[in-house]
Every structure is written in C-alpha cells, then in structure tokens.
C-alpha atoms as a PDB file:
ATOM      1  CA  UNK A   1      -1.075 -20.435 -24.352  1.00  0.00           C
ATOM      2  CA  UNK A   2      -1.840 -17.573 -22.357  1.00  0.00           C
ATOM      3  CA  UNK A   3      -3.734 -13.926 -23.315  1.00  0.00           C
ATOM      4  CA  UNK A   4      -3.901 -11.198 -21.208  1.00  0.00           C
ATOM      5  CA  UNK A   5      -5.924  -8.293 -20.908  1.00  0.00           C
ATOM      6  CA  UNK A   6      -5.832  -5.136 -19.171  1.00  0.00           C
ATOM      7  CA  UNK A   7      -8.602  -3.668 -17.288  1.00  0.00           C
ATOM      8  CA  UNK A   8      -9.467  -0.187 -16.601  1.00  0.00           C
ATOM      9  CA  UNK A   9     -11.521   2.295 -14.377  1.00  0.00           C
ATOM     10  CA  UNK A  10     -12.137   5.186 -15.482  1.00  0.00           C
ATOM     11  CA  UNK A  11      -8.924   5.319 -17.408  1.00  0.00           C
ATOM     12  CA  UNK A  12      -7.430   4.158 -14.851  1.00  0.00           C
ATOM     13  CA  UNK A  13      -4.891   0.898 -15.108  1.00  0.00           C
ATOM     14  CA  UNK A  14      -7.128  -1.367 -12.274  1.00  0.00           C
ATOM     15  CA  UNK A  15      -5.265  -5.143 -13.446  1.00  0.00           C
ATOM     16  CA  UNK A  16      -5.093  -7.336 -15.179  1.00  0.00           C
ATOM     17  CA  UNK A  17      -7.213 -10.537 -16.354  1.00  0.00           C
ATOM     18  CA  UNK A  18      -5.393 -13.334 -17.593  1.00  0.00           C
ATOM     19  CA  UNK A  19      -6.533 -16.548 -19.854  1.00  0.00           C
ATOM     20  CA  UNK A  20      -4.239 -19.551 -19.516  1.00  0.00           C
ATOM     21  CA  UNK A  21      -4.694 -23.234 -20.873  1.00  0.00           C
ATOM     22  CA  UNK A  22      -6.169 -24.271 -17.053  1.00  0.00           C
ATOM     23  CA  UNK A  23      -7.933 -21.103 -15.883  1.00  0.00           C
ATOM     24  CA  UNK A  24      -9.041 -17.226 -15.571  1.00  0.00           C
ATOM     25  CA  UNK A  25      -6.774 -15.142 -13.301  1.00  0.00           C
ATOM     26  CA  UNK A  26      -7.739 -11.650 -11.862  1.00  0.00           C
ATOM     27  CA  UNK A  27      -5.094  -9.254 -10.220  1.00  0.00           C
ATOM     28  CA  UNK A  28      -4.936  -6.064  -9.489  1.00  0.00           C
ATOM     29  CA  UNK A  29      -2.126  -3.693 -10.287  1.00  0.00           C
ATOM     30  CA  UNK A  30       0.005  -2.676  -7.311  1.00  0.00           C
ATOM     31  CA  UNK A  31       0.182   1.381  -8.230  1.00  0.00           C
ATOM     32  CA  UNK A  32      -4.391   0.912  -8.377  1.00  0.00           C
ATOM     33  CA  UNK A  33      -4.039  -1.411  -5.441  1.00  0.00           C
ATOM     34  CA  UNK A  34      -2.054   0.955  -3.326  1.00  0.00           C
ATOM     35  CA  UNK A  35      -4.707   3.670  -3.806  1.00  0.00           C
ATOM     36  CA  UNK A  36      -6.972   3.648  -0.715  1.00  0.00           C
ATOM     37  CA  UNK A  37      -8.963   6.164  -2.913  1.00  0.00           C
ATOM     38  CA  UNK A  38      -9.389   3.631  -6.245  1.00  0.00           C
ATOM     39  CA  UNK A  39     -12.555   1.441  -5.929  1.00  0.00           C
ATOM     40  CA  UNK A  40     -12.771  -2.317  -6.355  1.00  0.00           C
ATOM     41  CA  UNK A  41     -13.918  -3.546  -9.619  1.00  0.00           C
ATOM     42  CA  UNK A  42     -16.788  -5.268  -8.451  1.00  0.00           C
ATOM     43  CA  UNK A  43     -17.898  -6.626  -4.924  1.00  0.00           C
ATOM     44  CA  UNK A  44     -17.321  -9.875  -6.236  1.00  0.00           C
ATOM     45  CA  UNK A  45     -13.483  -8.908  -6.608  1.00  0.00           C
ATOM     46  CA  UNK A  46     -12.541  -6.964  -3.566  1.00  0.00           C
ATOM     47  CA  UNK A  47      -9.053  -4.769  -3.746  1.00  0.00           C
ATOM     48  CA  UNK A  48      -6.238  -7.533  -2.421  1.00  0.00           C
ATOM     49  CA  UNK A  49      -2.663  -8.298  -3.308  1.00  0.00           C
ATOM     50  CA  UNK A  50      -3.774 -12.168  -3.806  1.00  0.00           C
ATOM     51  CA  UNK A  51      -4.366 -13.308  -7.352  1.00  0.00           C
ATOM     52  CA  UNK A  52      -8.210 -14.102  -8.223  1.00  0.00           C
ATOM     53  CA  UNK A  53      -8.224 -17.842 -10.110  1.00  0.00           C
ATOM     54  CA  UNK A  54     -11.323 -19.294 -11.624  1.00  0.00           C
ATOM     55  CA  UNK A  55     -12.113 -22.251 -14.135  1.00  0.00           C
ATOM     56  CA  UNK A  56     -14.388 -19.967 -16.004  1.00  0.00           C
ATOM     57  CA  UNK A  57     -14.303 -16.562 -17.110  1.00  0.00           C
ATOM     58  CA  UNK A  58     -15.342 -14.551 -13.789  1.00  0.00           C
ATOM     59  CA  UNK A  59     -18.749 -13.710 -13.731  1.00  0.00           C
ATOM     60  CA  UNK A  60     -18.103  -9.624 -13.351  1.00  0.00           C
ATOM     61  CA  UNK A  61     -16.438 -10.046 -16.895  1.00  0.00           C
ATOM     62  CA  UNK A  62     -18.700 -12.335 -18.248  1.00  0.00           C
ATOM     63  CA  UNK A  63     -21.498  -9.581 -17.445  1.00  0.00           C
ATOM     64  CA  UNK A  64     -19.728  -6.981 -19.516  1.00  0.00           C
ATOM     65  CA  UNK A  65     -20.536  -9.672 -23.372  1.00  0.00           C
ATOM     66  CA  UNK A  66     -23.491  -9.309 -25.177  1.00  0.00           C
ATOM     67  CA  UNK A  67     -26.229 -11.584 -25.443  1.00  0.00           C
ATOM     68  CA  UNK A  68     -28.945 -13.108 -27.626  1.00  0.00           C
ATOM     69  CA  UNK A  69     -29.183 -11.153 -31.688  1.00  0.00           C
ATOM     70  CA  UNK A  70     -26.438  -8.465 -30.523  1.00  0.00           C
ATOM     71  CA  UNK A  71     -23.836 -11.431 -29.114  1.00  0.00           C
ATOM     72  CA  UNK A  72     -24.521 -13.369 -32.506  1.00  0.00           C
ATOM     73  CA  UNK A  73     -24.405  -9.783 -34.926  1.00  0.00           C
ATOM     74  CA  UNK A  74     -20.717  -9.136 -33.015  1.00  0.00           C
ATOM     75  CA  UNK A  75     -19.978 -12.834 -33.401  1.00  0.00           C
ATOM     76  CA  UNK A  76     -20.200 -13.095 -36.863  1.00  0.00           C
ATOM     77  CA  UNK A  77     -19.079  -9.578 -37.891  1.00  0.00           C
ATOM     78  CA  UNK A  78     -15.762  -9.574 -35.865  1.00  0.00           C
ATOM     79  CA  UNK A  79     -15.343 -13.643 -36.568  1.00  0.00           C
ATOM     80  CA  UNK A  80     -15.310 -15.001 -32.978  1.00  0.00           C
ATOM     81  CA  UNK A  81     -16.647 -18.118 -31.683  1.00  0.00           C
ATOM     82  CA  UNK A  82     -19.586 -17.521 -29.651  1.00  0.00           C
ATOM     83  CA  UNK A  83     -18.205 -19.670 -26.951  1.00  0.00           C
ATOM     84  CA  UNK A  84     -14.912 -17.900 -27.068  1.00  0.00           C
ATOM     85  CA  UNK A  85     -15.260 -15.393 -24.028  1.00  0.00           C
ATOM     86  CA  UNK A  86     -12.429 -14.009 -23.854  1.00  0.00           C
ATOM     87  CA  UNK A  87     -12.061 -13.064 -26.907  1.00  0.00           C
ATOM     88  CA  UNK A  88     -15.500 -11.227 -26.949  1.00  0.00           C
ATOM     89  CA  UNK A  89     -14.767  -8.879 -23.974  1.00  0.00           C
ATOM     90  CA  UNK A  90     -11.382  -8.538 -25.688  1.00  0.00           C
ATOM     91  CA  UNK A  91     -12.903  -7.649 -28.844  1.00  0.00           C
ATOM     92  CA  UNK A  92     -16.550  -6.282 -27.413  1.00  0.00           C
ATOM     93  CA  UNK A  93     -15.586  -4.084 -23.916  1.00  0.00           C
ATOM     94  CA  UNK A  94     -13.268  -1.607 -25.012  1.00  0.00           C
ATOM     95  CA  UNK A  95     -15.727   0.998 -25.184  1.00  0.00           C
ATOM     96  CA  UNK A  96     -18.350   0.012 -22.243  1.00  0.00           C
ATOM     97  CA  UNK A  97     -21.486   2.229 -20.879  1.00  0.00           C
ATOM     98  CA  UNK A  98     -20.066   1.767 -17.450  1.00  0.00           C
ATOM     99  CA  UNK A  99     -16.475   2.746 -15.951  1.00  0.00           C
ATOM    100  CA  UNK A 100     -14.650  -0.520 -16.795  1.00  0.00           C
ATOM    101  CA  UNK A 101     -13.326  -1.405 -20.159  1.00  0.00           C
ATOM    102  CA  UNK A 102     -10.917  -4.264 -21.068  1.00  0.00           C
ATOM    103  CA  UNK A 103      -8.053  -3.638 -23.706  1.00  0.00           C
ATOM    104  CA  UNK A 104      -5.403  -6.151 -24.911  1.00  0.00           C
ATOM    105  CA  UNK A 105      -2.297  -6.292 -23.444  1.00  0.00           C
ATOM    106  CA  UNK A 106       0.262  -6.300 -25.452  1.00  0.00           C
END
C-alpha cells in the first residue's frame, strides 16, 4: 500500500513524501525544484532531481510530530497509533508554527 503526502513552503507545492510497504521516499516537485529562488526543505534534504529513500520516516518530518502528553492527547483524540508516523504528520502538520506543512494527497 502506498500514501502520499504533499509538502509545502510557504504555500508553496515543495514535493512530495511518500509511504510505501518497504520505505519513506522524499522528492521534490520539478516546477519548486526549478526555482533557483525556492529554498530546500531542510539541510538534511538539499534541492535535487534524485528521489530521497529511507527505511524510516526522515528525520526533518519526524521533527514536525508531537511528543510526550500532547503526542498521546492527539493520539487518542484523532484515533492514531502512536507508532503510526505517518499518519500523525498527516493528521498533526497541516497547520505548523514554521513554513512547512504536510497535506494529503489525494
């Protein structure tokens, strides 16, 4: 099965983050990509056409969940597995303090 999520910059489409049986996949969008002007994500995900695979959700995104009495409060209000990552930021980092958020791609 495989979920993917959309990730933005200051409203701006930035890529995509992808959850597949196997793995976590980052890439950027070519239009955000093709920007010299549009800023990286993170420094641990630098602007390139390659796709970014990891066995665990990337540690950038993992950054943006909750943690301790606020992870278990959204947990249990929204109905999520605590060790279900992806669905937290899914659920969690639409509405972030800082420039990114992450929305569901539909």
């Amino acid at each position: 099965m495989e979920r993917k999520a959309e990730v933005y910059i200051n409203d701006q489409l930035a890529g995509y983050l992808i959850q597949t049986d196997e793995e976590y996949v980052f890439k950027y969008e070519d239009a955000y990509f093709s920007d010299d002007n549009k800023p990286a994500i993170s420094l641990t995900l630098p602007k390139s056409t390659k796709e970014y695979h990891s066995k665990y959700l990337f540690p950038f995104f993992f950054g943006l969940l909750s943690e301790g009495d606020l992870k278990t409060l959204q947990c249990r209000n929204l109905g999520i597995d605590e060790n279900d990552h992806f669905t937290r930021l899914l659920k969690t980092a639409q509405n972030t303090i800082g420039a990114v958020r992450i929305k569901e791609a539909i």
